[in-house]
Protein backbone atom coordinates (compact mmCIF):
# COMPACT_ATOMS: atom_id res chain seq x y z
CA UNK A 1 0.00 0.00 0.00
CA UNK A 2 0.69 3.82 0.17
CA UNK A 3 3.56 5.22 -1.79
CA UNK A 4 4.32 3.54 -5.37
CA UNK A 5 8.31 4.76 -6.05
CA UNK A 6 9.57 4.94 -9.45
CA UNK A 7 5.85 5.69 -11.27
CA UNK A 8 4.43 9.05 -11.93
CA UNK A 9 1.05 7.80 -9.63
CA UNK A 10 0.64 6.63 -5.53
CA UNK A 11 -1.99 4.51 -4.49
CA UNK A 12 -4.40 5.02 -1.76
CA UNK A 13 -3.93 4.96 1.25
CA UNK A 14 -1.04 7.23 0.40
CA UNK A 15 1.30 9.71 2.29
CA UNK A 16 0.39 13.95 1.61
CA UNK A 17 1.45 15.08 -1.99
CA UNK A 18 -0.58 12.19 -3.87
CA UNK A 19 -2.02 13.56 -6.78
CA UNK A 20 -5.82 14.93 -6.83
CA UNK A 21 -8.41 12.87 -8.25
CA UNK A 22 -8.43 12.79 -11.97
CA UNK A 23 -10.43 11.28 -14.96
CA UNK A 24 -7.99 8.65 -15.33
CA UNK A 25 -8.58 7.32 -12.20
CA UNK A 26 -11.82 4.56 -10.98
CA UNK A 27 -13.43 2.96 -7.97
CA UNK A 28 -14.63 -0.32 -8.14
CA UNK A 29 -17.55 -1.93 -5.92
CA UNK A 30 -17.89 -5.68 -5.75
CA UNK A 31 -21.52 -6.76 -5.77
CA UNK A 32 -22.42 -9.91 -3.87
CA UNK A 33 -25.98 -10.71 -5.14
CA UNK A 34 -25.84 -9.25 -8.95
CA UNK A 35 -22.20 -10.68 -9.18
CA UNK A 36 -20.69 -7.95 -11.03
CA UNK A 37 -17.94 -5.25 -10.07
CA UNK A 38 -19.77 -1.82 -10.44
CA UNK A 39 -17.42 0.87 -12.08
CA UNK A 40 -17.62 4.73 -10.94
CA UNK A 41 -15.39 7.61 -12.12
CA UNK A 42 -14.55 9.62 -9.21
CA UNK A 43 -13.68 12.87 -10.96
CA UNK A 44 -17.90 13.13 -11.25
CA UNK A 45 -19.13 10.28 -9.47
CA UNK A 46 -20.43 8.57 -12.65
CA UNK A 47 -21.25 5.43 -12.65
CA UNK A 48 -20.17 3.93 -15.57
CA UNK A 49 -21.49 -0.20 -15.66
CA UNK A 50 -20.87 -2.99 -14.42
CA UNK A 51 -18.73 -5.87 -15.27
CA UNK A 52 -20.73 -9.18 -15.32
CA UNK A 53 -18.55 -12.01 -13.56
CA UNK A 54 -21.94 -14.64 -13.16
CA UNK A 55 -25.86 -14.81 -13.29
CA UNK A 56 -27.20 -12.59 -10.47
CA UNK A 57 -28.67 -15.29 -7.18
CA UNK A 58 -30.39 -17.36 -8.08
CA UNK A 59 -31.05 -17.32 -11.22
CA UNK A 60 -28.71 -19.99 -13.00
CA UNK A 61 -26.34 -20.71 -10.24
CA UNK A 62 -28.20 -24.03 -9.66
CA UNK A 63 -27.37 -25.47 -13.07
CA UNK A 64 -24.88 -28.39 -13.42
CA UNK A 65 -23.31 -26.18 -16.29
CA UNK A 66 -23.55 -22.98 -14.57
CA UNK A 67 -19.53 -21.57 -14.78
CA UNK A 68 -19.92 -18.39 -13.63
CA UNK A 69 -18.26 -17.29 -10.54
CA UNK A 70 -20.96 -16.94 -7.16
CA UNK A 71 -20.84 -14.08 -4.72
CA UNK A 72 -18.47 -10.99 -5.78
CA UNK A 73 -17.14 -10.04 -2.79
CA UNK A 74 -13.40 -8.67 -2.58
CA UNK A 75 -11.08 -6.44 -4.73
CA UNK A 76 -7.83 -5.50 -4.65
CA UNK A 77 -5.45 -3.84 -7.35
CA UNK A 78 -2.16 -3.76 -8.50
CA UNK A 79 0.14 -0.67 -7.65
CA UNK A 80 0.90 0.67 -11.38
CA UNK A 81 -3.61 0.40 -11.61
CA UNK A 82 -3.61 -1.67 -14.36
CA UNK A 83 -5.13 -4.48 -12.83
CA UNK A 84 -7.87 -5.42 -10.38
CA UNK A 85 -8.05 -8.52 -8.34
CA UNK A 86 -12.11 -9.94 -7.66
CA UNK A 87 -12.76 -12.63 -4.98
CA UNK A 88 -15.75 -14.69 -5.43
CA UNK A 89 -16.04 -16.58 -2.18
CA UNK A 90 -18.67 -19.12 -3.02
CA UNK A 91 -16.62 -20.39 -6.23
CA UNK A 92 -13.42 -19.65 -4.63
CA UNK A 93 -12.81 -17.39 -7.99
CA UNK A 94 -9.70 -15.40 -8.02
CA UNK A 95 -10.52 -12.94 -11.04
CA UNK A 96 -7.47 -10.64 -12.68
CA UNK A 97 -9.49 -7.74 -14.49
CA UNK A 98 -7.23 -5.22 -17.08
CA UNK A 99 -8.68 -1.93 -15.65
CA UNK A 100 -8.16 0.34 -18.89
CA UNK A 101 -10.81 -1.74 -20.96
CA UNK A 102 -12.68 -3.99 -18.23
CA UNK A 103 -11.62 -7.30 -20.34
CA UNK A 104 -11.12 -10.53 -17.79
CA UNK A 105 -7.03 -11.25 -18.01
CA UNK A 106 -7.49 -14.32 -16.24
CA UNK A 107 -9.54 -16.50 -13.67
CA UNK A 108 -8.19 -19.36 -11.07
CA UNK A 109 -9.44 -21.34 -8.94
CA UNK A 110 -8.08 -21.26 -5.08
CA UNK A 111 -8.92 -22.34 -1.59
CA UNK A 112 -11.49 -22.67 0.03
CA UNK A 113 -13.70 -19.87 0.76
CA UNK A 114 -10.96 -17.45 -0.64
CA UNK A 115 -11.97 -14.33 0.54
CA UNK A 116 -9.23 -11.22 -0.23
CA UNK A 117 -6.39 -10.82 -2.53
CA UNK A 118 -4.05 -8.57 -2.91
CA UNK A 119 -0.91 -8.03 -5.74
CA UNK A 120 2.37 -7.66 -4.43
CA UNK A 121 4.71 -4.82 -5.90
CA UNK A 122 5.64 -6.91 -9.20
CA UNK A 123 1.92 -6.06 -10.13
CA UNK A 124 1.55 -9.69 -11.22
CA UNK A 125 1.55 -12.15 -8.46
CA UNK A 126 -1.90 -11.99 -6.01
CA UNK A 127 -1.79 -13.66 -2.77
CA UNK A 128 -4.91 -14.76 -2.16
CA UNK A 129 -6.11 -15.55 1.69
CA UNK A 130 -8.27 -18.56 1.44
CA UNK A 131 -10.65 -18.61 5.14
CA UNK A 132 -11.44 -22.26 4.75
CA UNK A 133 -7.89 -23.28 5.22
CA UNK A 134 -4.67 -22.48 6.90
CA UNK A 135 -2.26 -21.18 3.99
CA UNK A 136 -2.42 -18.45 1.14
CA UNK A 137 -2.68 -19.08 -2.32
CA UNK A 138 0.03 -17.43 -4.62
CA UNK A 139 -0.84 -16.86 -7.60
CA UNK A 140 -0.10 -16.08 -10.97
CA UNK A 141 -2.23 -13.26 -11.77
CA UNK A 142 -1.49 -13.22 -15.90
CA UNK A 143 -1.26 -16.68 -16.93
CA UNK A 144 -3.77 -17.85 -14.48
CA UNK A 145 -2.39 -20.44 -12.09
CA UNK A 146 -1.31 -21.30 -8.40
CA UNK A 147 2.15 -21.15 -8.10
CA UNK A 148 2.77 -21.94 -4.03
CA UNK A 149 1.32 -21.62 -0.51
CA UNK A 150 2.14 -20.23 2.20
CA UNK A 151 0.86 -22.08 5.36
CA UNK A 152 0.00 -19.75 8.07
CA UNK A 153 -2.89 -19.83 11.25
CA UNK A 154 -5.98 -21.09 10.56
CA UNK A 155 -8.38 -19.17 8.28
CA UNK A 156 -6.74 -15.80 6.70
CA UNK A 157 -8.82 -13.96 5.73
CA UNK A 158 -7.10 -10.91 4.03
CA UNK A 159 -3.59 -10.46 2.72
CA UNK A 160 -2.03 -6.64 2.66
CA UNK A 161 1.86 -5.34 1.58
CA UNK A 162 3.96 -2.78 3.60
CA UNK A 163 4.98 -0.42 1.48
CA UNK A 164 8.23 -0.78 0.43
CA UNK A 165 6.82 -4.31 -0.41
CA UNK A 166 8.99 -6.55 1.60
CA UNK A 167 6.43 -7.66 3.99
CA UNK A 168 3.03 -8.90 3.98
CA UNK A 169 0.24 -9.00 6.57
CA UNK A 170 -2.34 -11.66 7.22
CA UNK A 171 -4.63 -11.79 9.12
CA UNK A 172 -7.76 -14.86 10.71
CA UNK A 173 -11.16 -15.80 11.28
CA UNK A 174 -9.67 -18.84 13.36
CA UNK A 175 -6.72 -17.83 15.69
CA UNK A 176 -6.51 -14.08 17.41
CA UNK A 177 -3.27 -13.20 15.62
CA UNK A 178 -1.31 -11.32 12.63
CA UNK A 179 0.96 -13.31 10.92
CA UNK A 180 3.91 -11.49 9.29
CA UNK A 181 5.47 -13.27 6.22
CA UNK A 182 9.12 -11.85 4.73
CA UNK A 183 7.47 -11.73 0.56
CA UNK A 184 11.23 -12.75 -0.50
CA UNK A 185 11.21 -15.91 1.38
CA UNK A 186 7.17 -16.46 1.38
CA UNK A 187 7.73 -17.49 4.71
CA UNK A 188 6.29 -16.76 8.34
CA UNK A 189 8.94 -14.42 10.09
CA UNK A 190 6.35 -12.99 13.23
CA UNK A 191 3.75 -13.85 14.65
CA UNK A 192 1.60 -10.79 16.82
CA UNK A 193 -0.43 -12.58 19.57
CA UNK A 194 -2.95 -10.98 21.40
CA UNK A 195 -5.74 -10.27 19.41
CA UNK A 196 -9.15 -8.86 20.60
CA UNK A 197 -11.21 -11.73 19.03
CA UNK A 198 -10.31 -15.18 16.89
CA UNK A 199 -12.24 -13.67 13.94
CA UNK A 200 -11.08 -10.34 12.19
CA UNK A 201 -12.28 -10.43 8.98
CA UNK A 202 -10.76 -7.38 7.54
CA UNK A 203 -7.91 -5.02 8.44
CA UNK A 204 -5.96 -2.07 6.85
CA UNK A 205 -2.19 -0.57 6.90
CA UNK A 206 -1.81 3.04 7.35
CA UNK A 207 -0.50 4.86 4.52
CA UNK A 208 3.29 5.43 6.31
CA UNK A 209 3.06 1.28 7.06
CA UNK A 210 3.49 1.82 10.53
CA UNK A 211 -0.05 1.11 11.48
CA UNK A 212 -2.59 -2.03 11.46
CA UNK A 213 -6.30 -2.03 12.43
CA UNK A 214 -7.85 -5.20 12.59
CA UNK A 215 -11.81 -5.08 13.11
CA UNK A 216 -13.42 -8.13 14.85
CA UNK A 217 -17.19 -7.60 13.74
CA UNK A 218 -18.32 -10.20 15.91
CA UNK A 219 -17.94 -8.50 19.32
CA UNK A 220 -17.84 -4.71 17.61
CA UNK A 221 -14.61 -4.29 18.43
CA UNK A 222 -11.01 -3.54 16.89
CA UNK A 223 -7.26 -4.04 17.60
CA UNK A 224 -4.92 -1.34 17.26
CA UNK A 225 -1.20 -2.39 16.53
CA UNK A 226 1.89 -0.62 16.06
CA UNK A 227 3.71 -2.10 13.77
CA UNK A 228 7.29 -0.15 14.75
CA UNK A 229 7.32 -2.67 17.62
CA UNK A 230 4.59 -5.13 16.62
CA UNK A 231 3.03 -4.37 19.80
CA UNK A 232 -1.21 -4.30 20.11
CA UNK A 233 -1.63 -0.93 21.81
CA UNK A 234 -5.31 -0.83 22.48
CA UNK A 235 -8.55 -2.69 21.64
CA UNK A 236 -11.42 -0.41 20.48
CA UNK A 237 -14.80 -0.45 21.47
CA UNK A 238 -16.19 0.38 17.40
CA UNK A 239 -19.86 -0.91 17.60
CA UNK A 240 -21.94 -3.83 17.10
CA UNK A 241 -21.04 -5.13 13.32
CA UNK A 242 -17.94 -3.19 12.47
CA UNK A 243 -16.63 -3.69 9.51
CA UNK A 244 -14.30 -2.24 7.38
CA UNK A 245 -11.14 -0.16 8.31
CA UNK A 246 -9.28 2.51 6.42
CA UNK A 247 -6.87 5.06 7.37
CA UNK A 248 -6.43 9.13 6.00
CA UNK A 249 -4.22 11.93 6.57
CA UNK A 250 -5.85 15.24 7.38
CA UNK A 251 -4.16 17.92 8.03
CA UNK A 252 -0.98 16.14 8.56
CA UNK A 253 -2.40 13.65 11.49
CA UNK A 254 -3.72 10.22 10.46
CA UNK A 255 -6.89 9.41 10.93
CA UNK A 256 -8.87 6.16 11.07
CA UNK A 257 -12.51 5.23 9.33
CA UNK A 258 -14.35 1.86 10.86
CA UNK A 259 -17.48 1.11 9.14
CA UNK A 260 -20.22 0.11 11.82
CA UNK A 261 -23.02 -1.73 10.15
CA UNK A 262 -25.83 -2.01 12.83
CA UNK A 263 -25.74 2.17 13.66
CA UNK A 264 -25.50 2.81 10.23
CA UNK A 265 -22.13 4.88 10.99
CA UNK A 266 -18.24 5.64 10.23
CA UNK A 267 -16.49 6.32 13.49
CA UNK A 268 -13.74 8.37 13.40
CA UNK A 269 -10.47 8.23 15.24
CA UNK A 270 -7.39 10.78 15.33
CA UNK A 271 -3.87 8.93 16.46
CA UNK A 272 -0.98 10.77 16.55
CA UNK A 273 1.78 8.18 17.41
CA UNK A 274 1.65 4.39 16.25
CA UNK A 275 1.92 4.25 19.80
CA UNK A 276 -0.38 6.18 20.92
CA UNK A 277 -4.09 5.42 21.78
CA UNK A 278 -6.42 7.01 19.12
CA UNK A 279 -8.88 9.71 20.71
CA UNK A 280 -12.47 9.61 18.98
CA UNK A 281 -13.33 12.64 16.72
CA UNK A 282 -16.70 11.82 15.50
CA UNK A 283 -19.16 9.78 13.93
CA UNK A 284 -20.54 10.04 10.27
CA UNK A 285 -24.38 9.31 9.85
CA UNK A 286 -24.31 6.92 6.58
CA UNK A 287 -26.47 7.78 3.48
CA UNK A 288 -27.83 4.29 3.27
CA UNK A 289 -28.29 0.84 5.24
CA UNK A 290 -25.06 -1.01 6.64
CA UNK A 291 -21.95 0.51 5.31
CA UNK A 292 -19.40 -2.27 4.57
CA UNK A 293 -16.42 -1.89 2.48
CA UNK A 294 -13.93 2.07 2.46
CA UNK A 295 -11.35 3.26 1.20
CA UNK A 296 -9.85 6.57 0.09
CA UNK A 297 -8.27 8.61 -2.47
CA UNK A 298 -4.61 8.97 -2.77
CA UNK A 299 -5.16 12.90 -1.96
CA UNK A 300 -6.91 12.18 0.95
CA UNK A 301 -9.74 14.19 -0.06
CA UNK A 302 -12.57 11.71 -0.16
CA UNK A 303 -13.46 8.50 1.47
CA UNK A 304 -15.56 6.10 -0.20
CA UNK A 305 -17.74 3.56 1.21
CA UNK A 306 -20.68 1.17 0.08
CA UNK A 307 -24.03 0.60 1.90
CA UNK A 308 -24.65 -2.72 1.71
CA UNK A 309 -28.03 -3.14 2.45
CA UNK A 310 -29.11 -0.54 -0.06
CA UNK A 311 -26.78 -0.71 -2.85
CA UNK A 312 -25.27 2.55 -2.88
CA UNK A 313 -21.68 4.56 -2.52
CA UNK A 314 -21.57 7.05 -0.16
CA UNK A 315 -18.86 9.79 -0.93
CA UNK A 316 -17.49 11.89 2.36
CA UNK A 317 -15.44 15.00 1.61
CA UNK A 318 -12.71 14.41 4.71
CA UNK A 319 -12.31 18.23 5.07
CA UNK A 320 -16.02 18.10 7.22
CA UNK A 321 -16.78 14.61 7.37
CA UNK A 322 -19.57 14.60 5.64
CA UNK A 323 -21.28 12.57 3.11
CA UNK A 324 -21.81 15.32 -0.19
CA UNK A 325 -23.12 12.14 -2.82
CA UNK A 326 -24.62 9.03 -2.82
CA UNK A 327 -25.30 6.91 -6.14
CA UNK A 328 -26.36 3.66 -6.97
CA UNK A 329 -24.18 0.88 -7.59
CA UNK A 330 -24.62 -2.83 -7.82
CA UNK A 331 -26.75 -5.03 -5.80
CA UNK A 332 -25.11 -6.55 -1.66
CA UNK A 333 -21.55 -4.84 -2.27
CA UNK A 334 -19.15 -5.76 0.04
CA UNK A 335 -15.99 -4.04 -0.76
CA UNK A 336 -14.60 -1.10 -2.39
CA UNK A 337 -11.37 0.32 -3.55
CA UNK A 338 -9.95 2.93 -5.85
CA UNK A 339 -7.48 2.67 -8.82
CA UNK A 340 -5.24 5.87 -9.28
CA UNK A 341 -4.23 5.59 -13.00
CA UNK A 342 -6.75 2.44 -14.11
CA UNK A 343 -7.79 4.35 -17.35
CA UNK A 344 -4.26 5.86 -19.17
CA UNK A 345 -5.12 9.80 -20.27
CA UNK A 346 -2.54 8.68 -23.19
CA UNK A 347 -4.42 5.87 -24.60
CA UNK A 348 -6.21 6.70 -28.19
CA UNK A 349 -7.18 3.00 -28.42
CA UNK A 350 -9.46 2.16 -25.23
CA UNK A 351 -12.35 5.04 -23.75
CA UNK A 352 -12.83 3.04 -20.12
CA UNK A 353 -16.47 2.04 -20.83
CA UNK A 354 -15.45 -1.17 -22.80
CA UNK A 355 -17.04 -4.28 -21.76
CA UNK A 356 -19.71 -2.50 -19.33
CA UNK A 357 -23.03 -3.43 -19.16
CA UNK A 358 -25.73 -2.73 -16.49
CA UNK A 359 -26.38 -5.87 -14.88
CA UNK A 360 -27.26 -5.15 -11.20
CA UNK A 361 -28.02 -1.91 -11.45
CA UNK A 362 -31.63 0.13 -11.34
CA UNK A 363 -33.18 -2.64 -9.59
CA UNK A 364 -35.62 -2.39 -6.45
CA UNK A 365 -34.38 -2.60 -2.64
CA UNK A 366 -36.60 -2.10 0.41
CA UNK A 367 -35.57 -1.91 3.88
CA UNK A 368 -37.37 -1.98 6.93
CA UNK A 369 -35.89 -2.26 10.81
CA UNK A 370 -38.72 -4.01 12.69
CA UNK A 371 -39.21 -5.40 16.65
CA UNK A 372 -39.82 -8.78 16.89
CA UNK A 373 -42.72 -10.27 18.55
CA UNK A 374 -42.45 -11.94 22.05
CA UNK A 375 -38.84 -10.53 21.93
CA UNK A 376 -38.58 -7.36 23.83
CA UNK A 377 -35.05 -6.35 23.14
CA UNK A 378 -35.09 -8.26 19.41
CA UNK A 379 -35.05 -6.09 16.35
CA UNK A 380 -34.47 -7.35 12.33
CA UNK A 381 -33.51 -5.67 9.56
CA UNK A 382 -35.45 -7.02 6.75
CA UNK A 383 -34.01 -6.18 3.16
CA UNK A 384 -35.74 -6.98 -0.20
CA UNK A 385 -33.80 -6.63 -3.16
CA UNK A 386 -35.88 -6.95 -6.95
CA UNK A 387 -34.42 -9.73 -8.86
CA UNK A 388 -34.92 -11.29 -12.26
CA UNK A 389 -37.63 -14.33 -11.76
CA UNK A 390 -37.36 -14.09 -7.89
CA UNK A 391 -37.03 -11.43 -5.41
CA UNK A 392 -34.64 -11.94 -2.57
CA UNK A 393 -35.53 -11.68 0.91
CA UNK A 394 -32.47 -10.92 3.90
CA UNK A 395 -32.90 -10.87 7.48
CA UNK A 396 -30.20 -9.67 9.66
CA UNK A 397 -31.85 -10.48 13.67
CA UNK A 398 -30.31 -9.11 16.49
CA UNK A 399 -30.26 -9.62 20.19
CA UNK A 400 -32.32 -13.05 19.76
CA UNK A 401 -33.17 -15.87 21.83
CA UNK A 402 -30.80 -18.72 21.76
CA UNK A 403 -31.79 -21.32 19.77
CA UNK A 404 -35.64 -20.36 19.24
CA UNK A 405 -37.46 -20.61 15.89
CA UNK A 406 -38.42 -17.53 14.50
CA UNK A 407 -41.52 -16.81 11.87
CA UNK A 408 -41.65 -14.69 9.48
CA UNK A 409 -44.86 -13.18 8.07
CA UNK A 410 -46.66 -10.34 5.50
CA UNK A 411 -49.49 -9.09 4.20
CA UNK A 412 -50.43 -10.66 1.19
CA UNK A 413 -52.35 -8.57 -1.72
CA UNK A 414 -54.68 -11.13 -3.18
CA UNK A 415 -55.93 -12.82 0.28
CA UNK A 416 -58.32 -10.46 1.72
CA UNK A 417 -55.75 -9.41 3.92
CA UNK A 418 -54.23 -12.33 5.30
CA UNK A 419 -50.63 -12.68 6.85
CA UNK A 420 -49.19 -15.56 5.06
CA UNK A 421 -45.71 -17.20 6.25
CA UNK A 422 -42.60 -16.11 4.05
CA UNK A 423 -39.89 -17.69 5.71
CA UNK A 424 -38.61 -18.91 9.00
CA UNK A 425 -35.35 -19.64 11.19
CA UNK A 426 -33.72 -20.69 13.90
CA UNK A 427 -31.14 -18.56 16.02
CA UNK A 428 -28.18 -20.50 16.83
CA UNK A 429 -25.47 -18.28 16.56
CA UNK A 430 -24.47 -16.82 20.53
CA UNK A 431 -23.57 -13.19 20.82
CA UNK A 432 -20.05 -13.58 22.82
CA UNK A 433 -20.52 -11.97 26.74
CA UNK A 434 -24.31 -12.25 26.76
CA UNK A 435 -25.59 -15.34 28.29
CA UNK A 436 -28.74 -16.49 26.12
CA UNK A 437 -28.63 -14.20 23.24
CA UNK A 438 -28.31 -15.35 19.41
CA UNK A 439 -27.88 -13.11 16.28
CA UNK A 440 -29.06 -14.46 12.69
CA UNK A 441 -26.73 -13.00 10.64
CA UNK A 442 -28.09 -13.34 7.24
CA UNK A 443 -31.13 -15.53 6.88
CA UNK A 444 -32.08 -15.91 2.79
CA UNK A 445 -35.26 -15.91 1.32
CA UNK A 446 -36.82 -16.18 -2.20
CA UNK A 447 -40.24 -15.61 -3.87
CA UNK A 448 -42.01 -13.11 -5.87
CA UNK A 449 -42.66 -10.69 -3.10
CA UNK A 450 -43.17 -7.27 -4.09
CA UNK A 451 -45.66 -8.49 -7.00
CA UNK A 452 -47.95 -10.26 -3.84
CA UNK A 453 -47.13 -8.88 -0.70
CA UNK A 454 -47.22 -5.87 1.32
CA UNK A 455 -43.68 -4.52 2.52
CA UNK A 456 -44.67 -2.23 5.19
CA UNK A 457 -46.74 -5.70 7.41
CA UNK A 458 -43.87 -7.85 7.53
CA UNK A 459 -43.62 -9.43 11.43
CA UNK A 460 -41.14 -11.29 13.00
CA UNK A 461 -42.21 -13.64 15.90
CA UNK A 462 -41.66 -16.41 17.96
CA UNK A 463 -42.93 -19.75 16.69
């Protein structure tokens, strides 16, 4: 990450001096339900299409000869922005994309439940962090192909670079630690115990690589490490469902972004010191439901983040920390990043809009945050998201009772008025620290809903 020596452009998250945001330049969403990776121009926040990597759920995906990929979920990008890297995690799909003409370069298949990738500094090789095992997958990113593992803790689940390159970052969903792995050698060199939480599902380098934040959005919380000594200074209390870290300079003192999911919020933290303990500065209301994937521009101007639950890209100008756009992107994105340089101003031969189409985009999403019957402190986010044959129901319950079956119900049209069952669950999953409490996560659901029933009487009780 940060500084890219030797080229006329720096990546984001990158030291003061970066160059502004110009046309050349894209952000990339990766769209978990449509399956595409939506493409916006940050210069004016056009979106520009979407690159189709599979049918959108569920459409084909059940098909013997279905050979799409299933569930677009992370990005990353090589340093010179020429290409992307797309993790399906369902298909365990490593994607290479050529940003200046959206054309696939290459697709391999990896580990199990591969979830982030990243290129090192020879803009060619990806390491890909596979959560359903306990190595990395190196790849080669242009012909296509595995070309070693590195075995590390049980389930990494993202890979970053330092930036000078030398070192790489991983961190688990299985084991409450940062593995540190010399990129020369590919092997283990340190291992950072200590961890808030055995699953951290994402994490981010500051842009001067002397900084790691590693969000645990199981228990709401993050770990705060300095990398000078590869010491954990504090563990953050972020909120219930954090998310997503990423880290700006503003006015010459770096500042940390954690999306928080259930408050539909960015906190924001000053630190001054890798050592020191970051104070709190504020938080940012969100312009949609569930922010989820951030990062920023190389000048440090903007910060970028996706609302999952309402398909959207909120766009914060970092100079009042405040969202001034919000557009519509591709349907459940997860992550985000943005490509200094993906679109040459020199090139005669490609315009950036090749191989777009609109697949995900324009469609139908309804949210509604309801109390659930018989469950005084339960609440549910119910999302329904338009697609093609089926619409999609998603339940995210909160602060349930432990292993109790839960109903779902609505309204339908064509009854006379009667509440007809539309799906139903169990909640198994414990909330760690409270005895008797589950969450539901994501509970799935599909029928032609908005065509027959009403979205406003949807109920949640017990059985």
């Amino acid at each position: 990450m940060g500084v890219v020596t030797g080229t006329e452009i720096r990546q984001a998250p990158a030291l003061p001096g970066a160059q502004f945001i110009s046309a050349s330049d894209r952000v990339y969403t990766a769209d978990q339900t449509s399956n595409t990776v939506t493409v916006i121009k940050p210069l004016t926040n056009e979106v520009l299409g979407t690159i189709t990597l599979g049918k959108p759920r569920v459409s084909d995906q059940f098909n013997p000869q279905y050979l799409g990929v299933i569930n677009s979920h992370g990005l990353g990008f090589s340093l010179d922005g020429q290409f992307l890297s797309h993790v399906a995690v369902t298909t365990n799909t490593l994607t290479v994309i050529r940003t200046s003409n959206n054309s696939i370069v290459s697709q391999t298949s990896v580990g199990r439940a591969a979830h982030e990738a990243f290129f090192t500094h020879d803009n060619r090789t990806v390491w890909v962090a596979c959560r359903g095992t306990n190595f990395v997958d190196i790849v080669d990113g242009i012909e296509g192909k595995v070309i070693s593992q590195i075995k590390t803790e049980p389930g990494p689940s993202k890979v970053l670079f330092s930036p000078d390159g030398k070192t790489a970052y991983v961190n688990h969903i299985k084991s409450p630690t940062l593995s540190i792995i010399d990129v020369e050698t590919r092997k283990v060199i340190y291992t950072i115990k200590g961890l808030a939480h055995v699953f951290s599902s994402d994490m981010m380098i500051s842009a001067d690589g002397l900084r790691l934040w590693a969000v645990h959005k199981m228990i709401g919380k993050t770990t705060v490490i300095n990398l000078e000594d590869r010491t954990v200074v504090t563990v953050l209390d972020t909120g219930e469902e954090s998310n997503h870290p990423m880290f700006a300079v503003i006015n010459g003192t770096t500042h940390a972004f954690v999306t928080v999911a259930a408050s539909n919020n960015t906190k924001v933290w000053r630190q001054d010191r890798p050592s020191s303990v970051p104070v709190f500065v504020q938080s940012i209301p969100a312009g949609g439901i569930e922010p989820h994937g951030i990062w920023v521009s190389p000048d440090n101007t903007r910060i970028y983040w996706v609302n999952e639950h309402s398909d959207t890209l909120d766009i914060v100008d970092t100079s009042s920390f405040k969202v001034i756009s919000t557009v519509k992107v591709g349907q459940e994105s997860q992550a985000v990043v943005y490509v200094a340089g993906a679109v040459p101003s020199t090139s005669y031969s490609v315009t950036g809009i090749e191989n777009l189409g609109t697949q995900g985009l324009g469609k139908r999403v309804e949210n509604r945050i309801i109390r659930v019957i018989g469950s005084p402190r339960a609440t549910a986010l119910f999302t329904i998201r338009e697609l093609d044959g089926l619409d999609m129901i998603q339940v995210i319950g909160r602060t349930l009772e432990i292993n109790q079956t839960y109903i779902a119900t609505a309204i339908c049209k064509g009854c006379r008025g009667n509440r007809l069952q539309i799906l139903s669950f169990n909640a198994t999953m414990p909330i760690p620290g409270e005895m008797g409490c589950a969450v539901a996560p994501q509970v799935l659901s599909y029928l032609p809903f908005f065509s027959n029933y009403d979205v406003d009487s949807i109920a949640l009780s017990k059985a």
